[in-house]
Protein backbone atom coordinates (compact mmCIF):
# COMPACT_ATOMS: atom_id res chain seq x y z
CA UNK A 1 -113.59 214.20 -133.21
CA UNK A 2 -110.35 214.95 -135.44
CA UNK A 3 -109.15 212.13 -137.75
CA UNK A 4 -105.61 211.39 -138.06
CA UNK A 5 -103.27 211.65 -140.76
CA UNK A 6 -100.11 209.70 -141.62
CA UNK A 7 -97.49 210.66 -143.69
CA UNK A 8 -95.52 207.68 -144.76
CA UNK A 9 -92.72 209.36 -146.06
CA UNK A 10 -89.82 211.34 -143.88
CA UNK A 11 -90.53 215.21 -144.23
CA UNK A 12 -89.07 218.18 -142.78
CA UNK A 13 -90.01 220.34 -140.04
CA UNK A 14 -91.13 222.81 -141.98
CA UNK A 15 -92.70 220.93 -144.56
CA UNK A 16 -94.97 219.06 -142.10
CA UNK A 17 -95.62 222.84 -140.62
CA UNK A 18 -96.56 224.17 -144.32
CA UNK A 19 -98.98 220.75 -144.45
CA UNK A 20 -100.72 221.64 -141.38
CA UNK A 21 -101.87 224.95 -142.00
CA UNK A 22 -103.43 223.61 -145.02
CA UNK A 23 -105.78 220.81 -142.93
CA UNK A 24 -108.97 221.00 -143.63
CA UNK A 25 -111.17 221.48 -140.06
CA UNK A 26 -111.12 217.84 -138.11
CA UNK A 27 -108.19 216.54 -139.49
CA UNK A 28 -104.55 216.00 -137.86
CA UNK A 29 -101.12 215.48 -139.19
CA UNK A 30 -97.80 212.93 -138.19
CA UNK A 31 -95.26 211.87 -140.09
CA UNK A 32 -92.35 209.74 -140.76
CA UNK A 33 -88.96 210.59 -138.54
CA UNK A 34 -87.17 208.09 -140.59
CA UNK A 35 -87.47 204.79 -143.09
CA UNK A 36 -86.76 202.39 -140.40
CA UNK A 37 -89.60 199.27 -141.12
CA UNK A 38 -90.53 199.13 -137.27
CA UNK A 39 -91.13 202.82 -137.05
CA UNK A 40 -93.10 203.01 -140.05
CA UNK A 41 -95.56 199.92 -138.59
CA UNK A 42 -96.09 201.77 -135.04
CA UNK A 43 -97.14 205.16 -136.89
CA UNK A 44 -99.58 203.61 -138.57
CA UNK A 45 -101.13 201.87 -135.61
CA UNK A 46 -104.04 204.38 -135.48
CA UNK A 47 -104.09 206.58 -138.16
CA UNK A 48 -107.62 206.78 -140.22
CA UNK A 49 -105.72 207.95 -143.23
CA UNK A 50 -102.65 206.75 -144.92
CA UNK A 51 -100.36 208.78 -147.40
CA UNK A 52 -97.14 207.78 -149.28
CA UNK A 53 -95.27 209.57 -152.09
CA UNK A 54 -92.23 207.15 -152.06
CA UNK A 55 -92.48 204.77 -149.60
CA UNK A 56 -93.87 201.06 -150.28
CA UNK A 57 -97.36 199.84 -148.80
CA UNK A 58 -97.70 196.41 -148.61
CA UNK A 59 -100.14 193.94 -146.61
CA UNK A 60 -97.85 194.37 -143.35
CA UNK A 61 -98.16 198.09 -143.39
CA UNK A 62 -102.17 198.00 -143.99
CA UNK A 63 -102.72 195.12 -141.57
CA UNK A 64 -100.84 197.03 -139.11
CA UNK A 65 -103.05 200.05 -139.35
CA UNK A 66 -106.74 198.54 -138.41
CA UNK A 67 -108.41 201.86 -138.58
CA UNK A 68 -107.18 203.09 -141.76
CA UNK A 69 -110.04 202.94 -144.46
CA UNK A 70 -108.00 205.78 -147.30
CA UNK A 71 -104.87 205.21 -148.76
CA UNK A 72 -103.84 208.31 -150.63
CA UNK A 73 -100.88 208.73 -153.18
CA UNK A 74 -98.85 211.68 -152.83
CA UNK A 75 -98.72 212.00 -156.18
CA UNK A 76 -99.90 209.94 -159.44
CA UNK A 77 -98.22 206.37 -159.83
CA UNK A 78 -99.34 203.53 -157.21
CA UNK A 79 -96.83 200.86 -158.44
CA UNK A 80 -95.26 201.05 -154.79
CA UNK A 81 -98.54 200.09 -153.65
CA UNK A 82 -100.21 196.48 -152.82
CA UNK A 83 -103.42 196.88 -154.46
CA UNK A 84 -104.66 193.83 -153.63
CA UNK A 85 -103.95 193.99 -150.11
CA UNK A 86 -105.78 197.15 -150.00
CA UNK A 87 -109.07 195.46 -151.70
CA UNK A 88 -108.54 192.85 -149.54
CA UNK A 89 -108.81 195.54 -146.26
CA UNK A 90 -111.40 197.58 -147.61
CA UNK A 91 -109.38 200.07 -148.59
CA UNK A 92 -109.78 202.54 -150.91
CA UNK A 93 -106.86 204.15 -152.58
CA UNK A 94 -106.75 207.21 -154.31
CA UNK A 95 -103.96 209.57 -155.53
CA UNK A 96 -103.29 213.50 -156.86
CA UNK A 97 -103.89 212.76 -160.86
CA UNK A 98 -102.40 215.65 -162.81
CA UNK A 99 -101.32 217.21 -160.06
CA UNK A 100 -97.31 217.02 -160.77
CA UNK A 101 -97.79 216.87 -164.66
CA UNK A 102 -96.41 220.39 -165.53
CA UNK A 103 -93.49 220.06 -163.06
CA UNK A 104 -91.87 216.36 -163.79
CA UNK A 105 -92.83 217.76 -167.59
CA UNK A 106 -90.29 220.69 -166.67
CA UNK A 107 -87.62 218.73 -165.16
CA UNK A 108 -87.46 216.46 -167.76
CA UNK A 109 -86.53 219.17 -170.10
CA UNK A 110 -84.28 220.03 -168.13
CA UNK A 111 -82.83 217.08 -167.89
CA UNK A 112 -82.35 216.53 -171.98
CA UNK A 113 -80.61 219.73 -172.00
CA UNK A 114 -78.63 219.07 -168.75
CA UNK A 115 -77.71 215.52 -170.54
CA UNK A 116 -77.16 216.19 -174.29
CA UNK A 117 -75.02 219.94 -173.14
CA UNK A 118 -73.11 218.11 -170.63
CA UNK A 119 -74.05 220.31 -167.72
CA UNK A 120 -74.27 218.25 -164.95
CA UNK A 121 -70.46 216.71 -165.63
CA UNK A 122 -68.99 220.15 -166.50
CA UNK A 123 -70.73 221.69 -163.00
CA UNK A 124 -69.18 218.64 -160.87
CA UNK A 125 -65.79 218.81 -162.71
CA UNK A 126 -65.54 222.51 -162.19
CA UNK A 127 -66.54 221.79 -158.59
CA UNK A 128 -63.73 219.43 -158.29
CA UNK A 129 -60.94 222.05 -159.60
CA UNK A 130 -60.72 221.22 -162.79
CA UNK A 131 -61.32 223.46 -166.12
CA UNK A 132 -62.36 220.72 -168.59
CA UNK A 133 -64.08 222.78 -171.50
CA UNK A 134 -61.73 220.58 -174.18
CA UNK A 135 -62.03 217.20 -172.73
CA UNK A 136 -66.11 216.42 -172.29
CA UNK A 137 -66.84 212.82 -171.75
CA UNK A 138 -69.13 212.87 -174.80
CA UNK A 139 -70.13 215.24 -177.67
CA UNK A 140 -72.67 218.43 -176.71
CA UNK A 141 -76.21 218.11 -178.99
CA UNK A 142 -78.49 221.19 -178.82
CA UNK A 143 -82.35 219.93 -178.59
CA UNK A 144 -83.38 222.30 -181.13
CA UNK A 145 -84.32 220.29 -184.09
CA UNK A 146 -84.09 217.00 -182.56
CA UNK A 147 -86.36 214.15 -182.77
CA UNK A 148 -87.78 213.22 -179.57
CA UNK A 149 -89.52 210.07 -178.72
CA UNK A 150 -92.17 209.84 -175.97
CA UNK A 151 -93.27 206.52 -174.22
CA UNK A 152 -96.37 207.42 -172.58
CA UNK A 153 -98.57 209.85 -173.40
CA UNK A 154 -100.53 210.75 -170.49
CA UNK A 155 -100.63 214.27 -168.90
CA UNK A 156 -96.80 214.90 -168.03
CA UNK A 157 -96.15 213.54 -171.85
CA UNK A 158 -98.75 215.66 -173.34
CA UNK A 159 -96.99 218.68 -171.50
CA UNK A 160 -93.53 217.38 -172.56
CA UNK A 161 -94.77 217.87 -176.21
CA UNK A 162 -96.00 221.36 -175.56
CA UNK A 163 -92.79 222.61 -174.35
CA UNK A 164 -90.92 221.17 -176.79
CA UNK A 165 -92.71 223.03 -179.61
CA UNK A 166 -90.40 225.94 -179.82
CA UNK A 167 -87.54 223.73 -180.42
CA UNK A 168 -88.48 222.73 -183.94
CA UNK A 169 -87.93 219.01 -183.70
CA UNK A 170 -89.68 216.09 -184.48
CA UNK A 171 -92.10 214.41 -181.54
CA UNK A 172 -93.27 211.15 -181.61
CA UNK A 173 -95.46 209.10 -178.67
CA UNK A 174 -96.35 205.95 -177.86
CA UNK A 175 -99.66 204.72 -175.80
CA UNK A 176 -102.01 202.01 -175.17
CA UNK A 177 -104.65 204.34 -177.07
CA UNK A 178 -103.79 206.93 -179.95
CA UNK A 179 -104.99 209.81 -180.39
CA UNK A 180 -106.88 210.90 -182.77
CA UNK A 181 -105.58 212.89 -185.68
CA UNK A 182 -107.03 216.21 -184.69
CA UNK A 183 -105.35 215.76 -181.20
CA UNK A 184 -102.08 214.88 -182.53
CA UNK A 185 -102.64 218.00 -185.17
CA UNK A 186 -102.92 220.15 -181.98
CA UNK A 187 -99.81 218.79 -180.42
CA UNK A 188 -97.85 217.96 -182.97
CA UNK A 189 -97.41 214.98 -182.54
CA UNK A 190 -97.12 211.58 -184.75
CA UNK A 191 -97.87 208.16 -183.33
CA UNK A 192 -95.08 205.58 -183.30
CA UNK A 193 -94.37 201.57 -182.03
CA UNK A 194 -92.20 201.41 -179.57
CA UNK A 195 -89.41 199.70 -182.07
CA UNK A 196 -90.06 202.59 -184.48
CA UNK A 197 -90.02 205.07 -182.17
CA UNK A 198 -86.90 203.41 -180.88
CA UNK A 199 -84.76 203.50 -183.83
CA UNK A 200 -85.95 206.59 -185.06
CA UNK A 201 -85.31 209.31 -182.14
CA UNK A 202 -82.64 211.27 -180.95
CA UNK A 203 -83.99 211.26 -177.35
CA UNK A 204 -86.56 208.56 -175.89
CA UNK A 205 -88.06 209.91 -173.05
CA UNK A 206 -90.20 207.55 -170.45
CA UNK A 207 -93.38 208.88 -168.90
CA UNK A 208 -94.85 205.47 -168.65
CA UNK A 209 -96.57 203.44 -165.84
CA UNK A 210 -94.49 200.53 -164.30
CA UNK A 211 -97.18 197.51 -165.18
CA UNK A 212 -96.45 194.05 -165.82
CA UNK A 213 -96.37 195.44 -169.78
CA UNK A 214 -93.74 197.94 -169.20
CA UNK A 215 -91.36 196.10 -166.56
CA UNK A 216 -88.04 195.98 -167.97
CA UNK A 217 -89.42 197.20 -171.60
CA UNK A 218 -86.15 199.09 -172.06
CA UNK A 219 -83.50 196.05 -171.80
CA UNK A 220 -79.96 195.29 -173.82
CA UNK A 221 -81.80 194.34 -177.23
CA UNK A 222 -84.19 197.85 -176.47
CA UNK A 223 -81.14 199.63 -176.76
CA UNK A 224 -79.52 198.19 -179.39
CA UNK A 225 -82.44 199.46 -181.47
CA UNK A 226 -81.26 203.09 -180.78
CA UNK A 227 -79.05 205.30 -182.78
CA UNK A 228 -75.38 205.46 -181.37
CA UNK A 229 -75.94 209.13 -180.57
CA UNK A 230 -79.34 208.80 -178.98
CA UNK A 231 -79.90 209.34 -175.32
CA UNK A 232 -82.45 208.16 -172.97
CA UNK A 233 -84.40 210.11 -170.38
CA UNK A 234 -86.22 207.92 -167.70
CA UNK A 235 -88.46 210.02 -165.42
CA UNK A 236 -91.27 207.04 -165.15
CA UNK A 237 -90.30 204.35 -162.97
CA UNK A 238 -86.89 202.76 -162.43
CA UNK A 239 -88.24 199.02 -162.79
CA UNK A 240 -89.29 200.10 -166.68
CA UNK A 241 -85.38 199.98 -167.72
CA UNK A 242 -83.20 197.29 -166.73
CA UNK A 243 -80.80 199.16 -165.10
CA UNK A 244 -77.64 196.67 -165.46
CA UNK A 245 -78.28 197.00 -169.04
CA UNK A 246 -78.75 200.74 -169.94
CA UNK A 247 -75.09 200.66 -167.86
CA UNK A 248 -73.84 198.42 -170.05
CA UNK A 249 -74.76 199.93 -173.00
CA UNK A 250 -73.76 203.19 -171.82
CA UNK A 251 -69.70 201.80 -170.75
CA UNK A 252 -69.93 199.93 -174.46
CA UNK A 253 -70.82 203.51 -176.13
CA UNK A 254 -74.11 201.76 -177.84
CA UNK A 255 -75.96 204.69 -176.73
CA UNK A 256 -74.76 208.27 -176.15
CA UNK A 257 -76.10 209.35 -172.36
CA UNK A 258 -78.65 208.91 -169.87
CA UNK A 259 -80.60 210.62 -167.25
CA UNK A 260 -82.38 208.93 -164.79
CA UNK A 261 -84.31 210.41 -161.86
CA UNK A 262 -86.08 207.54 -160.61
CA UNK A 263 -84.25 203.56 -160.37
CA UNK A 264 -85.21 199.77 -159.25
CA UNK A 265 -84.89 200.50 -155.38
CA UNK A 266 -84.90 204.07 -154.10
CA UNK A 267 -82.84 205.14 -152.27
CA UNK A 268 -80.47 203.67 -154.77
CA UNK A 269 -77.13 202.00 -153.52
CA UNK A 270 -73.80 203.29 -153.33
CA UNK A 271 -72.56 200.95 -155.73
CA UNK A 272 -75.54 201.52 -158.53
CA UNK A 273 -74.08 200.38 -161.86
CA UNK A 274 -75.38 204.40 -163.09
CA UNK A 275 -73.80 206.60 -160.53
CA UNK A 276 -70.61 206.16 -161.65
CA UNK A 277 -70.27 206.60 -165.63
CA UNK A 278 -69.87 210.38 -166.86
CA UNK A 279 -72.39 209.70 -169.59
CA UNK A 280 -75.24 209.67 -167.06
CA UNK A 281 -77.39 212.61 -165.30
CA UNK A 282 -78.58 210.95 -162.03
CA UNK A 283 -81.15 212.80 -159.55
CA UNK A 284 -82.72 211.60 -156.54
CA UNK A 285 -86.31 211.81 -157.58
CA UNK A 286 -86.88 215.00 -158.14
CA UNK A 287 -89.04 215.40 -160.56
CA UNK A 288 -92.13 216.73 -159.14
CA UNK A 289 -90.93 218.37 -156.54
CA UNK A 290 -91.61 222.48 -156.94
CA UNK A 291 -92.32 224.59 -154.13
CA UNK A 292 -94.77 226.36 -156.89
CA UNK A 293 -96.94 223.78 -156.72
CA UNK A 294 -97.04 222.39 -153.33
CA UNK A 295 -99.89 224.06 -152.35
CA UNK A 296 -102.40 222.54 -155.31
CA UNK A 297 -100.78 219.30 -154.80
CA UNK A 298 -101.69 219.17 -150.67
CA UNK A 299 -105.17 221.02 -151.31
CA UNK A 300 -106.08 218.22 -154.01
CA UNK A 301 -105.06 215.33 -151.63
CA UNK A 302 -106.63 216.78 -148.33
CA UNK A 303 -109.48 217.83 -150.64
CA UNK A 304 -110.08 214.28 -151.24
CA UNK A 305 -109.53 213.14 -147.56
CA UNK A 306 -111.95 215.54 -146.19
CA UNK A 307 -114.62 214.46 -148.73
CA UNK A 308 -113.93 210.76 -148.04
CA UNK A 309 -114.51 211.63 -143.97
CA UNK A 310 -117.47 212.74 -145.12
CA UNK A 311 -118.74 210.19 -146.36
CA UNK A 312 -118.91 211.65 -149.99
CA UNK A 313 -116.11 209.37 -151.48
CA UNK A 314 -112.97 209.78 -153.75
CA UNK A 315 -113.37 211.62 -156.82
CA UNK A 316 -113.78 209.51 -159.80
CA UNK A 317 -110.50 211.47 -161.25
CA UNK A 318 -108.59 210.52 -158.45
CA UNK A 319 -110.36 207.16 -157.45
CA UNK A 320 -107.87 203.84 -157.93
CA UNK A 321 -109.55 201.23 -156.05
């Protein structure tokens, strides 16, 4: 008997086709056409597994799929995820930990560079017929020798750090738990509050968790904290900056730039207070999407599936609830 598979989140043709010929033996795949609530609520009527990269689960969703008894994240963070519902069902939930580490710790690099060189604006004013190499909307920094500030230190910050080594700069981190010193030897890295690590770096970068701690930990007075010339990189969660206020800040000049590849509500409206300031790098989450890696990614999450049909249960890695 084959077990069924649904994909919350809208894919391609060829995507879903790439998926499938990775299946594991008694296991089928369907996916989302589309966002649309009452479409997502009928494809979930009997499916046996449930998976979501961006797309919210909430009580409605799992009460709507009876037979559903695995919810698995396509990918690491379960903040769009009603945990409690879940519990309250029976069901397990489970996600891909580590599995996009090394390429949202890429594109976050890229993404410093991209913001402090002014890429992004000189590539869409070039696009627009203009030559504007005299007129950028804000000063060009190189990263090289630049102090960067990481909040969150799990895998993706860890391999932040460790690409940032050959640029000769300062790192500091913040996390619930330091390291210890022969870790942050290793590294190279030096603990820091958040307000110190604030005030001291040239670039904050966010690779933390959106929990009840971290909602809106980046707010008006956050920012204030930071050096005129600092920028801030958000590749966490959009709900850990208050987004009215980094735009704010940004129009007033408090801070230098932004990036941002994640926000508050995704897809983020037309109107978004960020979209329109030339001090900002915007992407529509992005940031662990590499072709590279799809493969590990899809084998670790069907891994887990096919265990869990078998009775064998989530790895403890992997295991949420």
């Amino acid at each position: 008997m084959t077990s069924k598979i649904v994909v919350l989140d809208p894919i391609t043709a060829e995507t879903a086709r790439r998926m499938r010929g990775l299946l594991p033996p008694g296991l089928s795949l369907e996916h989302a056409e589309g966002r649309d609530r009452a479409h997502l609520l009928a494809i979930v009527a009997d499916a046996d597994f449930i998976v979501s990269g961006q797309i919210p689960v909430d009580a409605e969703l799992l009460r709507a799929a009876p037979r559903a008894r695995l919810l698995h994240k396509w990918g690491v963070g379960v903040d769009n995820f009603d945990l409690e519902a879940a519990r309250a069902q029976g069901v397990t939930v489970a996600r891909t930990t580590g599995s996009n580490a090394m390429p949202v710790a890429e594109f976050t690099l890229g993404l410093m560079i991209a913001l402090l060189r002014n890429l992004a604006w000189g590539h869409a004013s070039l696009r627009g017929g203009e030559w504007r190499n005299t007129s950028l909307p804000k000063p060009s920094f190189m990263l090289s020798g630049k102090t960067v500030g990481l909040i969150g230190f799990g895998a993706i910050g860890k391999n932040v750090a460790k690409l940032l080594a050959p640029f000769s700069g300062r790192i500091l981190y913040n996390k619930t738990r330091p390291l210890d010193a022969a870790e942050e030897k290793a590294l190279g890295v030096t603990y820091a509050s958040v307000p110190e690590l604030l005030k001291e770096s040239d670039i904050v970068s966010l690779h933390c968790p959106l929990t009840p701690q971290t909602q809106g930990l980046i707010d008006r007075a956050a920012l204030r904290t930071m050096k005129p010339s600092a920028v801030l990189i958000n590749v966490a969660r959009g709900g850990v900056v208050n987004e009215q206020d980094l735009a704010d800040a940004l129009r007033a000049r408090e801070i230098l730039g932004a990036a941002t590849d994640v926000y508050e509500v995704e897809p983020p409206p037309a109107n978004h207070p960020l979209l329109g300031l030339d001090n900002v790098v915007a992407t529509p989450h992005l940031a662990a999407m590499a072709a590279d890696n799809f493969e590990k990614t899809i084998n670790q999450m069907f891994g887990n599936i096919a265990r869990f049909a078998k009775g064998e249960g989530v790895p403890p890695s992997d295991f949420v609830c």
